[in-house]
Every structure is written in structure tokens, then in C-alpha cells.
Protein backbone atom coordinates (compact mmCIF):
# COMPACT_ATOMS: atom_id res chain seq x y z
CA UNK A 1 0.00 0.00 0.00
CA UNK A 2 2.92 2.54 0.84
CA UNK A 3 4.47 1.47 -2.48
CA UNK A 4 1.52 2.41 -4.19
CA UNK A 5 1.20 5.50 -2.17
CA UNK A 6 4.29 6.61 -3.04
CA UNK A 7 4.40 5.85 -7.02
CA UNK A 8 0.69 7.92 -6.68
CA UNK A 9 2.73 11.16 -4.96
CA UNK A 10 5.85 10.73 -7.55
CA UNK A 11 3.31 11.34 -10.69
CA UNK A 12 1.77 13.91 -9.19
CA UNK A 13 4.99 15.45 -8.25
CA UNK A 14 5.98 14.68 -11.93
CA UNK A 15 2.64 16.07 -13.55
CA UNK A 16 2.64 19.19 -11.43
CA UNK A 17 6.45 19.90 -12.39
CA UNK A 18 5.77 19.58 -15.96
CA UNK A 19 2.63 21.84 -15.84
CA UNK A 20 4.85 24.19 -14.46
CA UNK A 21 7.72 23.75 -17.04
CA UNK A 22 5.33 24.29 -19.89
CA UNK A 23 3.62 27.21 -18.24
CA UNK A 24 6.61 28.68 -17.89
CA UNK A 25 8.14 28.02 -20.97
CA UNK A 26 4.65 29.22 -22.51
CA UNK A 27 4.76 32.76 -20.83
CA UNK A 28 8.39 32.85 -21.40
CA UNK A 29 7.13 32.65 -25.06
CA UNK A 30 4.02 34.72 -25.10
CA UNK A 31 6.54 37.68 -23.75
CA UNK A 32 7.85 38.46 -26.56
CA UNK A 33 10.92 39.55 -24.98
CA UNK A 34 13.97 39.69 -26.72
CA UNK A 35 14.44 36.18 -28.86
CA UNK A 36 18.08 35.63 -27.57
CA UNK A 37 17.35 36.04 -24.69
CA UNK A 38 14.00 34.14 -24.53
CA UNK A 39 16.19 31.20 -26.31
CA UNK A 40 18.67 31.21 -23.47
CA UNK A 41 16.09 30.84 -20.85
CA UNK A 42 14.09 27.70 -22.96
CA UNK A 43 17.62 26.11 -23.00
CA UNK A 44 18.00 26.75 -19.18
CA UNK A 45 14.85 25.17 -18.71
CA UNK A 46 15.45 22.24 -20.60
CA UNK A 47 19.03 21.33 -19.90
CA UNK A 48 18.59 22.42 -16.47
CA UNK A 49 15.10 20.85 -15.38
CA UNK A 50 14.54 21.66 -11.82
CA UNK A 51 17.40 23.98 -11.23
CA UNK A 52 16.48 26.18 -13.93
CA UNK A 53 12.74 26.35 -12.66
CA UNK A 54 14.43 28.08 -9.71
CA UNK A 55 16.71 30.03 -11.66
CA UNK A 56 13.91 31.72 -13.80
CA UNK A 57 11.84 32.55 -10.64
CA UNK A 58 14.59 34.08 -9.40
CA UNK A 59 16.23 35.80 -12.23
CA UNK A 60 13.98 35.05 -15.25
CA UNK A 61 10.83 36.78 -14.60
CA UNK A 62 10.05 40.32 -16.47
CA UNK A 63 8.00 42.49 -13.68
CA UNK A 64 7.69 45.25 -16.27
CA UNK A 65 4.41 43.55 -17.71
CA UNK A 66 3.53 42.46 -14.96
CA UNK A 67 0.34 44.69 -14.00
CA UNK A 68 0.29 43.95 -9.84
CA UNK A 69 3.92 45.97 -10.28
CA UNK A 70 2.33 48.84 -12.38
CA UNK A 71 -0.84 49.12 -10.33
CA UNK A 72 1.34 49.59 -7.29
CA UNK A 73 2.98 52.69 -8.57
CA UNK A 74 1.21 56.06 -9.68
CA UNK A 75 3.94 57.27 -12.76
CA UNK A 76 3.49 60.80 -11.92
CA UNK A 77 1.57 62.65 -9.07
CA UNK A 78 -1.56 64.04 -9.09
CA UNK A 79 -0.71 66.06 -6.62
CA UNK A 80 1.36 68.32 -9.83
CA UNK A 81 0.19 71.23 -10.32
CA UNK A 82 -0.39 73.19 -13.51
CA UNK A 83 2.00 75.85 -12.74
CA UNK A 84 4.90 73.26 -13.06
CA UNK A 85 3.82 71.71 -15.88
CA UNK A 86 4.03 75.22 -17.41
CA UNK A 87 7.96 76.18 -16.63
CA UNK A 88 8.96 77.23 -19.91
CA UNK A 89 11.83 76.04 -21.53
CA UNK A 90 14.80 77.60 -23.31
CA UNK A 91 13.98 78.87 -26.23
CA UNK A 92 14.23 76.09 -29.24
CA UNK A 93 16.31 78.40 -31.11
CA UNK A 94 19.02 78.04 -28.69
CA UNK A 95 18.66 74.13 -28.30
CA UNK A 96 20.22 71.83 -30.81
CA UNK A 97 18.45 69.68 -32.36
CA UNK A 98 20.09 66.53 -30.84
CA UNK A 99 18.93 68.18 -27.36
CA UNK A 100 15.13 68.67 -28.68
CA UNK A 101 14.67 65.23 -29.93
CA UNK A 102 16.04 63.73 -26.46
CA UNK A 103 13.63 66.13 -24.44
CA UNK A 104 11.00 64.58 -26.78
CA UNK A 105 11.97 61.53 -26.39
CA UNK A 106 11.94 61.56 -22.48
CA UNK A 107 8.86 63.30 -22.22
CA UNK A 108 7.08 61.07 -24.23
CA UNK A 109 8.03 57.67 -23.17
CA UNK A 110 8.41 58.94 -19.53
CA UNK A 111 6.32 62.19 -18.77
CA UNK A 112 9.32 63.85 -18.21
CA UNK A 113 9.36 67.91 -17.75
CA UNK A 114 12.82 69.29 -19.11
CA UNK A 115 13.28 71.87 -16.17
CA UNK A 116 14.87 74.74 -16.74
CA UNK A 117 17.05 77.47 -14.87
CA UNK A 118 18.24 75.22 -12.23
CA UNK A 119 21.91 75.27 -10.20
CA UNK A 120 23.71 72.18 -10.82
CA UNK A 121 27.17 71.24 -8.52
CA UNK A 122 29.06 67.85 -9.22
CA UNK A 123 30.73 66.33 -6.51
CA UNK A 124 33.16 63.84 -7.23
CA UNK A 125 35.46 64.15 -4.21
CA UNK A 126 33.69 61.86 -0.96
CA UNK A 127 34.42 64.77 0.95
CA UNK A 128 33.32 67.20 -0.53
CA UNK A 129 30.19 65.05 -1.25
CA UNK A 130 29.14 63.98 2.12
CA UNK A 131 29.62 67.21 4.07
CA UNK A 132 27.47 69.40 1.28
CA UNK A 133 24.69 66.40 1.84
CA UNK A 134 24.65 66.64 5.40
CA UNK A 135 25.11 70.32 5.77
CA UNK A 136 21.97 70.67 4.12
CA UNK A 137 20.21 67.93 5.96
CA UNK A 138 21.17 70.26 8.67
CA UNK A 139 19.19 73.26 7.14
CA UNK A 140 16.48 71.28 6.51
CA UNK A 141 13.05 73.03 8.29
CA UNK A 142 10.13 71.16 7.24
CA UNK A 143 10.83 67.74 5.49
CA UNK A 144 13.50 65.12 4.31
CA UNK A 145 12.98 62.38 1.40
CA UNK A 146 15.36 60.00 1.35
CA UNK A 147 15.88 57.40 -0.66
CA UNK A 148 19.05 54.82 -0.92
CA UNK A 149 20.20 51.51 -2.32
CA UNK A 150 22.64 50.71 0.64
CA UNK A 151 22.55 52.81 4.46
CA UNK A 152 25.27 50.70 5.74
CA UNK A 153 26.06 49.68 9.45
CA UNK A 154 28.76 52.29 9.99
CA UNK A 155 30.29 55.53 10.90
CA UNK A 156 28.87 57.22 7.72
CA UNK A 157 25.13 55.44 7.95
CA UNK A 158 25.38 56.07 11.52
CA UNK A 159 25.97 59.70 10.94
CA UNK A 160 23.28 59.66 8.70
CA UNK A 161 20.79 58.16 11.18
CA UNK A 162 21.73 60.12 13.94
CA UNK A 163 21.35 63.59 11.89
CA UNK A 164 17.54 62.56 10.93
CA UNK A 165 16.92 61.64 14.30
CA UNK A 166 17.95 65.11 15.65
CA UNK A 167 16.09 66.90 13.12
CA UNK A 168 13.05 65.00 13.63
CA UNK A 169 12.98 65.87 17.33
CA UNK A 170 12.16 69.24 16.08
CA UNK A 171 9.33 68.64 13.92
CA UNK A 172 11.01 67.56 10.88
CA UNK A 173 9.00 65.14 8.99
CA UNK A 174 11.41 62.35 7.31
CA UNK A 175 10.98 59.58 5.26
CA UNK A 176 13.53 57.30 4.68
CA UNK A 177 13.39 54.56 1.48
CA UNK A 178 15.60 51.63 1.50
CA UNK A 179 16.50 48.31 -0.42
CA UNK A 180 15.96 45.24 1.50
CA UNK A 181 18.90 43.58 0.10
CA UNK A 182 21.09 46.00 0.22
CA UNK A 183 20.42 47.00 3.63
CA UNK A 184 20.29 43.24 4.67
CA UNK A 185 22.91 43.95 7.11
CA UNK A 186 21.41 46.26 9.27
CA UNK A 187 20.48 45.72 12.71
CA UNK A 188 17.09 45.95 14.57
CA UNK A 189 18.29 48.34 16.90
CA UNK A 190 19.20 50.64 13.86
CA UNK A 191 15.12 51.05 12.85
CA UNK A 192 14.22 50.79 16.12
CA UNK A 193 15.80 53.88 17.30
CA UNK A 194 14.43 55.49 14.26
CA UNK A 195 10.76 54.28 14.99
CA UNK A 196 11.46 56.20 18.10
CA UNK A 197 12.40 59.26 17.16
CA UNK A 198 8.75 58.99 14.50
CA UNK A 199 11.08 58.50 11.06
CA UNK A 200 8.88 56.86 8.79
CA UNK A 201 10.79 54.11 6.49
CA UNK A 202 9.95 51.41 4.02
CA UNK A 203 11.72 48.58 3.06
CA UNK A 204 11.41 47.86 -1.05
CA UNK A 205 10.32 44.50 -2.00
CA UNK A 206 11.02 43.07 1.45
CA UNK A 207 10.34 39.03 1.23
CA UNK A 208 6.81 38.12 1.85
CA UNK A 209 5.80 34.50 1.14
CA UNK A 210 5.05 33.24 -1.23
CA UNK A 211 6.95 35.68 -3.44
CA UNK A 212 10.17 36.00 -2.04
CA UNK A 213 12.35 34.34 -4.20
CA UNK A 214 10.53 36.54 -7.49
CA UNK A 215 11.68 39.77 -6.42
CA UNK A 216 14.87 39.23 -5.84
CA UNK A 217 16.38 39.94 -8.51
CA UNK A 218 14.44 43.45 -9.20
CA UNK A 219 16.12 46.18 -6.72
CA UNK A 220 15.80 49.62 -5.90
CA UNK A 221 18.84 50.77 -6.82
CA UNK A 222 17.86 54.48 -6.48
CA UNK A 223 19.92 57.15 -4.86
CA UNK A 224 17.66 60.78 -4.31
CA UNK A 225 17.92 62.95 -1.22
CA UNK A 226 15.72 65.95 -1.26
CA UNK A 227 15.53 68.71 1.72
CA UNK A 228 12.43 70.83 1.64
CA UNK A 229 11.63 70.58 -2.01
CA UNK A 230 14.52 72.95 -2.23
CA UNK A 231 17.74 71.29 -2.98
CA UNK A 232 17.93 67.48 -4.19
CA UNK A 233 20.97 65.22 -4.89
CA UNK A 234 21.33 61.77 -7.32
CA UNK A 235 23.99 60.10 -8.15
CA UNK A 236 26.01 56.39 -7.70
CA UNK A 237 26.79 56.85 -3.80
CA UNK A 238 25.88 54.93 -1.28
CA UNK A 239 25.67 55.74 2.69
CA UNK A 240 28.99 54.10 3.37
CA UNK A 241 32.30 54.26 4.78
CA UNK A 242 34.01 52.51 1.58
CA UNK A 243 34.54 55.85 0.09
CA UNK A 244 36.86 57.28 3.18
CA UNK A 245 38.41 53.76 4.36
CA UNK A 246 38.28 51.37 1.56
CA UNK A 247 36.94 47.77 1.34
CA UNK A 248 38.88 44.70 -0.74
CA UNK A 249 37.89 47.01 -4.04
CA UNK A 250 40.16 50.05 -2.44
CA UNK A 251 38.72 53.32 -1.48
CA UNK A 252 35.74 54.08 -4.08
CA UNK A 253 35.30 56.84 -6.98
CA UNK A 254 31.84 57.94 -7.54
CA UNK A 255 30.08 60.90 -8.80
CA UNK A 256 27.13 63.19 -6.87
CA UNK A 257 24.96 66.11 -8.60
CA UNK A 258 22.87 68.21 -6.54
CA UNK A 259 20.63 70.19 -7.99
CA UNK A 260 18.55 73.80 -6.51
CA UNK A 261 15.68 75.28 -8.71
CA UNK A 262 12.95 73.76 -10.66
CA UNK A 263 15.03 70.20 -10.99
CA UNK A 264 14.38 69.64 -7.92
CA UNK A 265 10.88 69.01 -8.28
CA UNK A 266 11.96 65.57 -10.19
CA UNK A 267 13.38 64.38 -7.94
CA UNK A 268 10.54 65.16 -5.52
CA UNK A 269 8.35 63.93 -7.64
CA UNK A 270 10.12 60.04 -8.13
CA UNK A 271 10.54 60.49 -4.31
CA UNK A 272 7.03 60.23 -3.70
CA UNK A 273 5.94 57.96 -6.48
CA UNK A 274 8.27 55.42 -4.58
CA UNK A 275 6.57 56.42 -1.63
CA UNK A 276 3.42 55.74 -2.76
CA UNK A 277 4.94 52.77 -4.13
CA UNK A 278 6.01 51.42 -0.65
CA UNK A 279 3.33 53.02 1.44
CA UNK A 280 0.16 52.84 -0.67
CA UNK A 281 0.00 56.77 0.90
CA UNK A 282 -0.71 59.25 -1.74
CA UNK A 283 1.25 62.51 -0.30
CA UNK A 284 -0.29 65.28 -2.14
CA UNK A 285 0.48 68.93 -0.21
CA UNK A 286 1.79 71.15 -1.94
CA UNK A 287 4.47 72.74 -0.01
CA UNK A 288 5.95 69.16 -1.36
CA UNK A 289 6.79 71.54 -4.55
CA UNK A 290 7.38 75.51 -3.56
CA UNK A 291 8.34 77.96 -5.62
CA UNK A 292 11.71 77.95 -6.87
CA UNK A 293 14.61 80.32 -7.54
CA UNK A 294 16.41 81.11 -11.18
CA UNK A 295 19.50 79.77 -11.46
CA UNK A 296 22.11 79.45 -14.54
CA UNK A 297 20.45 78.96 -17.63
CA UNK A 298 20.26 75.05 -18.32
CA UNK A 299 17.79 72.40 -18.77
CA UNK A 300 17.67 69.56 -16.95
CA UNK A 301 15.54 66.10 -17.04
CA UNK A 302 14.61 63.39 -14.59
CA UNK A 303 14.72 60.13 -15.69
CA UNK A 304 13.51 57.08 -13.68
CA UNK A 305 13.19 53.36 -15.36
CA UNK A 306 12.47 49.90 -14.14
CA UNK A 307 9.82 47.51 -13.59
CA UNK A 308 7.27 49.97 -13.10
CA UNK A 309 7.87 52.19 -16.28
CA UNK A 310 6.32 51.46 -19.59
CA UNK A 311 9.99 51.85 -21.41
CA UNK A 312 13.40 51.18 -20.75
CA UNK A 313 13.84 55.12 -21.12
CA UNK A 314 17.26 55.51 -19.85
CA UNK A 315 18.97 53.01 -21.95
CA UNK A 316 17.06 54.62 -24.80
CA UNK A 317 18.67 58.41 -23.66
CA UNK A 318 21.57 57.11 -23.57
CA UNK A 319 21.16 54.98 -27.39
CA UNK A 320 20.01 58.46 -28.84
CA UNK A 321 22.94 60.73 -27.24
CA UNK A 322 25.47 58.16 -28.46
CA UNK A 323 24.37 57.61 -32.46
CA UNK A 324 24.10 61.10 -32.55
CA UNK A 325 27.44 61.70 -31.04
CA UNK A 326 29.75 63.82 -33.14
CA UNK A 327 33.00 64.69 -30.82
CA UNK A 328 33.16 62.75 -28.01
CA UNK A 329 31.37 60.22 -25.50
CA UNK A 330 33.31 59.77 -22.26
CA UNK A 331 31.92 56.59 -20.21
CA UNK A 332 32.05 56.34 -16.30
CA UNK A 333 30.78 52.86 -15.43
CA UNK A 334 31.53 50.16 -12.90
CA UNK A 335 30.20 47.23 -14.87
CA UNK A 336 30.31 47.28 -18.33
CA UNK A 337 27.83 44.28 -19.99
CA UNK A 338 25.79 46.42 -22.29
CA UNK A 339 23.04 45.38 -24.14
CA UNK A 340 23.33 44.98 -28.07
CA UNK A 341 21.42 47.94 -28.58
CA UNK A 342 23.88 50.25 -26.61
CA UNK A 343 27.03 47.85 -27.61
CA UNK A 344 26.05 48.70 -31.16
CA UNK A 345 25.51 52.35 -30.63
CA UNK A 346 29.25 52.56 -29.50
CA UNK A 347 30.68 50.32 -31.73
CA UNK A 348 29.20 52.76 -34.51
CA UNK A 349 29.92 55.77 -32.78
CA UNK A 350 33.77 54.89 -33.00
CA UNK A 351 33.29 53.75 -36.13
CA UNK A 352 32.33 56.66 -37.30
CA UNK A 353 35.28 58.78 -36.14
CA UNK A 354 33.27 60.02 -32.30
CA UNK A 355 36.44 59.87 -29.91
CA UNK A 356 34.85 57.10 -27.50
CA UNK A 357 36.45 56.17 -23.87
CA UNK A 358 35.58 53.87 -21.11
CA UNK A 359 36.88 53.63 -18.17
CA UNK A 360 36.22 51.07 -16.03
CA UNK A 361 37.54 49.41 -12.66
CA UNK A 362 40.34 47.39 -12.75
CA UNK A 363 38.73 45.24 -10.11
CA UNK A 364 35.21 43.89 -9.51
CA UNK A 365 33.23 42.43 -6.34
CA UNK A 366 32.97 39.45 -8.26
CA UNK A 367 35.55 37.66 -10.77
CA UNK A 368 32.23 36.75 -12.77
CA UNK A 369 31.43 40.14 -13.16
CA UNK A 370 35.09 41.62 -13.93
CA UNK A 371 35.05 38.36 -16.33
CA UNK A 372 32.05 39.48 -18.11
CA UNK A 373 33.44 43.02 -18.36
CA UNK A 374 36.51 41.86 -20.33
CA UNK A 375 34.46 39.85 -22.65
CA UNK A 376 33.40 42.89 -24.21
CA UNK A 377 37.06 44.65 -24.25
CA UNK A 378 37.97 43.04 -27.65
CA UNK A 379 34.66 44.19 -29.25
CA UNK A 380 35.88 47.98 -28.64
CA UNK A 381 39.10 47.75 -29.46
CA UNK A 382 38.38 46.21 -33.13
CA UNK A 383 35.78 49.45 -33.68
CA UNK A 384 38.40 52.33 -32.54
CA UNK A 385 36.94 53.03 -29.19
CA UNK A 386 39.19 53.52 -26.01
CA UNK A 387 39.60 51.06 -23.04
CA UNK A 388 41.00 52.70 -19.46
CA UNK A 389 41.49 50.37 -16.55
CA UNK A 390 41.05 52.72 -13.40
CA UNK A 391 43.39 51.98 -10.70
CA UNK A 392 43.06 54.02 -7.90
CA UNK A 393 40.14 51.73 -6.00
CA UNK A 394 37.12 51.35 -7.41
CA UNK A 395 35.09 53.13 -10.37
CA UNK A 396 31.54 53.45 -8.89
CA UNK A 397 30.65 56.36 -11.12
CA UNK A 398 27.86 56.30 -13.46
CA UNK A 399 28.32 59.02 -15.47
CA UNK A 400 28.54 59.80 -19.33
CA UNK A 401 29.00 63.14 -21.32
CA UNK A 402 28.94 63.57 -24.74
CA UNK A 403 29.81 66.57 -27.33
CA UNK A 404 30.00 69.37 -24.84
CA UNK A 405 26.23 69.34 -24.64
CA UNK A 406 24.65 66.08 -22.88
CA UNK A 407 25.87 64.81 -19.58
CA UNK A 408 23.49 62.03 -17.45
CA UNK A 409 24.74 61.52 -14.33
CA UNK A 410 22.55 58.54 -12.05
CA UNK A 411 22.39 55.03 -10.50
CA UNK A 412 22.33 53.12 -13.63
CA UNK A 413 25.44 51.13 -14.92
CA UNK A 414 25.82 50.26 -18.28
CA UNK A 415 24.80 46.94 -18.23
CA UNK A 416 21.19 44.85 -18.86
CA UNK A 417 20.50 44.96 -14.37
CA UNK A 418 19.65 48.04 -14.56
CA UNK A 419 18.41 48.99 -17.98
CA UNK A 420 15.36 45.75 -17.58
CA UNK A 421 15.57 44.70 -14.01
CA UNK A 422 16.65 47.22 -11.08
CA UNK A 423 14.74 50.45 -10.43
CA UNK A 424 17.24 53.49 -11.69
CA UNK A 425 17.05 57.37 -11.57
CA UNK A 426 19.43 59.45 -13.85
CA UNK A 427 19.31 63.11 -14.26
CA UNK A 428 20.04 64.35 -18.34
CA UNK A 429 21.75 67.95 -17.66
CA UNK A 430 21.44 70.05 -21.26
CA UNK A 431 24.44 72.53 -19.99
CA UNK A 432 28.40 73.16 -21.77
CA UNK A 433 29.47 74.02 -17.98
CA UNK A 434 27.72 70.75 -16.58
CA UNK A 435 29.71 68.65 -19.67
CA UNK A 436 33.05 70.37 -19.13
CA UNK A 437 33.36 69.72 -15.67
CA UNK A 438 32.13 65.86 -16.28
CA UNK A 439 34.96 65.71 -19.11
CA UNK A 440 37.51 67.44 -16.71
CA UNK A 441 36.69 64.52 -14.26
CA UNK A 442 36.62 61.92 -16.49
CA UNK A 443 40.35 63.69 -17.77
CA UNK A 444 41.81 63.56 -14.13
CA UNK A 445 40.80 59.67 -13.53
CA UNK A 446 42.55 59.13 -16.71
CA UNK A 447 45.87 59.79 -14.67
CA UNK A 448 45.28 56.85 -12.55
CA UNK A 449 44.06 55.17 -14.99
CA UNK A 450 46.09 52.94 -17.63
CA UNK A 451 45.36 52.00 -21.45
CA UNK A 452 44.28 48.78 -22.69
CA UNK A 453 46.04 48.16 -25.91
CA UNK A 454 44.98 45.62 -28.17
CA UNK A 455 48.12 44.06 -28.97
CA UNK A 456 48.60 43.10 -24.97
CA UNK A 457 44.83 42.69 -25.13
CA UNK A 458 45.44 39.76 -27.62
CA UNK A 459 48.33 38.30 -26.06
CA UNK A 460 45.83 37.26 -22.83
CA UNK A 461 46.08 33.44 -21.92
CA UNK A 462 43.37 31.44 -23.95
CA UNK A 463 41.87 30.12 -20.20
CA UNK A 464 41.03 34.02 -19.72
CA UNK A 465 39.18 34.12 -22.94
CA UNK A 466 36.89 30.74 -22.30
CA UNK A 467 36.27 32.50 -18.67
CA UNK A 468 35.43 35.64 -20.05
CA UNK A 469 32.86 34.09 -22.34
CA UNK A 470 31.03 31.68 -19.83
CA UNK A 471 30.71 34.32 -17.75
CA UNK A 472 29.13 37.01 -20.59
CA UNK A 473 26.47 33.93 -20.63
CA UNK A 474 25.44 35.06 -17.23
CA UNK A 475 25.60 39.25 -18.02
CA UNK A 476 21.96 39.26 -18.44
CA UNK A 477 21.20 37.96 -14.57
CA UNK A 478 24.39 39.47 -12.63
């Protein structure tokens, strides 16, 4: 009787697994995602029967049309009012047309405003970066949005918790956004003595059964501070020490832009559609947007993309400012497993005489990922692009400027996480001053920086080659 038993609860096992390979494989299908890609995953699931079940839970999964992920999130605020919608922009005459087409291009696939008139500082220096973002956490009088990838455990996210504690013992109201995973580390006793002093936080896609292993893979990797609707930062940092002391990487290089003026109200605004997002709160007053000064004459867009946008819209900025590149496109990026779209765009951008660097770390958190990096080294080369290791710690800048006239500076690296998976914010800056400081940086990291040439590039052992291309299999999910 047990034996019978048993072969019963084996079929069933069996029968329910294979429903679920075929659903899967079916939806996989009915995506229409990217065939490649699609193709890799069918082969995952076949060659890799129960394993790659997991896998595609995990990694496979595409959120973006998924509609429980869109109904969650409210793309832009009722709570706008007309009077922003109205800032008028620089007059056309004075725009290029490369910079008209991308303000169309953003504010049709993402709703968003090209701000004008706003003051724009780049930090690169941790410094210089850290003390600006808590001297005006200081000043700040009636709210603080924040909003970070990692707060970690230590004497800069200590800092950081301590500050919003003091200022909301007098009546500041803060609100404090934070990845799950990326925060993993941190200890109940750091939210609790929040809680106490009436922060209000959130957690992003914090495991809750049965979905925990789905969202995973889809972070928040957004960085946005914003004091009083007044002055707002983005950028690649993170609330952490590794930028003063160093981790296994080396001390880390990253970039900051913080903005004053209309701007501002971007970032506000992705602030609280995130809020909403984690809260299901809708905040709607408007001293959330007050009237702003006139600054330098500039325009600036918001971009945010991920799961919950319609379009990946800042891989598709960044697409249109490099085919329509002319001079120069100077790359900032930590991991470097572009698309084909983008690895096309660049490929044909050198081609076509644009002077196109990258510069990228030396090093990587993971020998997958620095593996994967390399694999596309060879590809540049052969079109007449430029290749920089950077060796003074690690590159976590995600910054790119091209021409003198476009400059996006954000969270997203050039690589398919966060153009299809992870939730990114970059701001598009429209400014010659904005593009001549990024170039100046990008100049000065050159100096630590060394030249891959293609006849040592060609002379690597053969093992490093059949590493580099197993692990380009992977790009798509690291």
C-alpha cells in the first residue's frame, strides 16, 4: 500500500512539475521579450530541469508587464500642479536639435518635464560630497525624502541616522526609502531607534511569502535625497564608509549632482511615487513643490526606469545621445555588460570617427562580473573606441557626457540589471558648464588610470578568454 502510495505522490509530483515547465516556458514565449534572450532561458529550462525552474523565478521573470507591479505605482503625481507643468523652456532656437529630440523623447516615453534654470554642482570628491549632503540635511526646516540603495552599518550610515533623528525631534517630517537587500545587514536596533524618534521608512520588495524568491532579482537601486523641495541630490553613492576607508575594491570613486531650482521638483516627484509605491499613501500637499529660484540657464531632465515604467527610457537616452554623437562620448561605469542595442551604438559611434572612452575598474566584487566586463574589451578595441582600466580603487561612477552638450549623471550602470531589471534614476543635464566639468573629471581619472592596448589585449592566456565568455552567458542575470 505505501508502495503504491508513493508511485501515486511521484506522478503527481511529476505532472505538477511539468505543468509548471510548460507554463513557464509558454509565458516565457508569449513575452515576446527579446528572442536571444528568450532562447537562453528555454535552454535553461530544458538542460537544467529543476534547477532552472528556480533560476527563472529568481532571475527570469520580467515584472515590467507584470500589472500587480504597475498598479502599485502612480507614474506621476496628481498632486502636480499646472504651474509646473508650465515652466517654460529655453527657447528652441538656442537648443540643438540633438537636445530637442532627447527632451522629446523623455517626455514622451516617460512624462518627463525638461526643467529649466536650475543650479547644478558635481561632486566627485567623498568629501566634498558627504559634508554638502549633510550640511543641508542640517538646514532642513520642514521635510526630508530619502531614498538609498545601501545605508550601511557604519560611521557614515550612523551619521546619517543620527542627523535625521535630531532633526526629527524638532518637527522635521522624514521619510527614509531603502532596499531590502542591500540594507540586509542592518540591525534591529538601527530602525528601532528610528521608529522612536517617528522616522517613517519602508523597506522595497522586502520578502513576503510566497513571493520571495521573485523579487529578488528586481532592486531599488535608487539614490535621491531631497531637503524641503529645495535642494535634491542623485547620483552612484551609497551611505557608506568605503569611500573614506576602503573595502577589498580600495577606497571608491563615484560621482554626486545636486541640484537647486525647478530640478528639484523631479526628484521630488520620483521620491514620492516610490513612496506611494512602498506606502500605498498618496502625499499630495503642496508645499511638497514651492516655488523655486532662477538659477544658470540650463535644462535639466529626470529620468527614472524599471519595472514599473512602460519603457526602458534611460537606456534609450543614452542609445540616442550616443548615435548622434559627433565629438566625443566619455563613459564612467563600474560594470560594463551592455546590451546589443547600446554595444552597437558605441561600436558605430567609434566607427564613425566620435572619440569614445571607457573607463572602467580594474577590479570587480565578483571575478564573474570583472570576467564578463573583459568579454566585451575586444569588441571595442576592433571598432576604434578607447579602453581605461582605473586603478586608484574602485570606479563606482555612473556618469557619461557627450559633445559638450549632454551629460546624465545617475544610478544606472551600463549593463542589462539596470536597464530591464533594477529600479534606476538618472538626471540628463542640457548645460556646456555641466559637460566640461564631467569631461575634466573623467580627464583627471585618466591619470590613474592605464590604457588597454589591443596588442597586450590579444596576447591574454586562452583560459582568460573561455572565462570571459562563460561568464558574458550570465551578463543578463548578474
Amino acid at each position: 500500500m505505501d508502495f503504491v502510495l508513493g508511485n501515486i505522490v511521484v506522478i503527481l509530483l511529476l505532472v505538477f512539475y511539468l505543468y509548471t515547465w510548460i507554463s513557464t516556458i509558454t509565458v516565457l514565449i508569449m513575452e515576446n521579450r527579446n528572442p536571444i534572450r528568450s532562447i537562453s532561458w528555454v535552454i535553461v529550462l530544458v538542460f537544467l530541469p529543476v534547477l532552472g525552474l528556480f533560476f527563472y523565478f529568481i532571475f527570469g521573470q520580467n515584472l515590467r508587464q507584470r500589472k500587480k507591479i504597475n498598479a502599485l505605482s502612480i507614474r506621476k503625481q496628481e498632486s502636480r500642479y499646472k504651474d509646473l507643468q508650465q515652466l517654460e523652456l529655453l527657447n528652441k532656437s538656442e537648443t540643438s536639435t540633438n537636445i530637442s529630440n532627447l527632451i522629446r523623447l523623455f517626455q514622451n516615453e516617460n512624462e518627463s518635464i525638461a526643467y529649466a534654470n536650475s543650479k547644478i554642482d558635481i561632486y566627485a570628491d567623498p568629501q566634498e560630497t558627504f559634508e554638502n549632503i549633510f550640511a543641508d540635511l542640517a538646514k532642513a526646516k520642514d521635510h526630508i525624502h530619502i531614498e538609498f540603495y545601501i545605508i550601511a552599518n557604519d560611521q557614515i550610515g550612523n551619521r546619517l541616522r543620527e542627523l535625521l533623528i535630531e532633526k526629527a525631534s524638532h518637527g522635521v517630517q522624514v521619510r527614509v526609502i531603502y532596499d531590502y537587500w542591500g540594507c540586509f545587514d542592518l540591525t534591529k536596533k538601527f530602525f528601532l531607534s528610528m521608529k522612536e524618534a517617528g522616522i517613517h521608512f519602508h523597506a522595497f520588495f522586502p520578502p513576503k511569502f510566497p513571493f520571495v524568491l521573485s523579487k529578488i532579482n528586481y532592486r531599488n537601486h535608487r539614490k535621491i535625497v531631497v531637503v524641503d523641495g529645495k535642494v535634491g541630490y542623485t547620483g552612484g553613492v551609497n551611505m557608506a564608509n568605503r569611500y573614506f576607508t576602503g573595502d577589498s575594491l580600495g577606497l571608491w570613486r563615484d560621482t554626486m549632482v545636486r541640484f537647486e531650482g525647478s530640478t528639484v521638483y523631479g526628484l521630488q516627484e520620483a521620491f514620492l511615487n516610490d513612496w506611494y509605491f512602498v506606502d500605498r499613501v498618496m502625499l499630495t500637499k503642496k508645499k511638497y513643490f514651492p516655488k523655486q529660484e532662477v538659477f544658470g540657464k540650463n535644462l535639466v531632465q529626470i529620468v527614472d526606469s524599471g519595472p514599473d515604467t512602460k519603457f526602458q527610457s534611460i537606456m534609450h537616452g543614452i542609445y540616442y545621445a550616443l548615435t548622434t554623437a559627433q565629438d566625443y562620448v566619455y563613459i564612467h561605469t563600474p560594470y560594463f555588460m551592455p546590451p546589443d542595442e547600446i554595444l552597437s551604438a558605441i561600436q558605430t559611434a567609434a566607427m564613425r570617427g566620435v572619440d569614445v572612452r571607457l573607463l572602467i575598474p580594474t577590479r570587480s566584487d565578483t571575478s564573474m562580473a570583472r570576467a564578463s566586463n573583459c568579454s566585451y574589451i575586444e569588441t571595442m578595441l576592433n571598432a576604434g573606441a578607447r579602453v581605461y582600466w582605473y586603478l586608484n580603487g574602485f570606479l563606482h561612477s555612473k556618469a557619461i557626457v557627450v559633445d559638450d552638450m549632454i551629460s546624465t549623471i545617475g544610478t544606472a550602470n551600463m549593463d542589462f540589471r539596470s536597464y530591464e531589471q533594477n529600479f534606476e534614476i538618472n538626471a540628463f543635464i542640457y548645460e556646456k558648464e555641466t559637460a566640461q566639468k564631467l569631461k575634466e573629471l573623467f580627464m583627471n581619472d585618466l591619470e590613474h588610470s592605464i590604457e588597454v592596448t589591443k596588442e597586450e589585449w590579444m596576447k591574454r592566456p586562452k583560459i582568460q578568454r573561455v572565462k570571459e565568455s562563460l561568464s558574458r552567458l550570465f551578463s543578463p542575470i548578474m
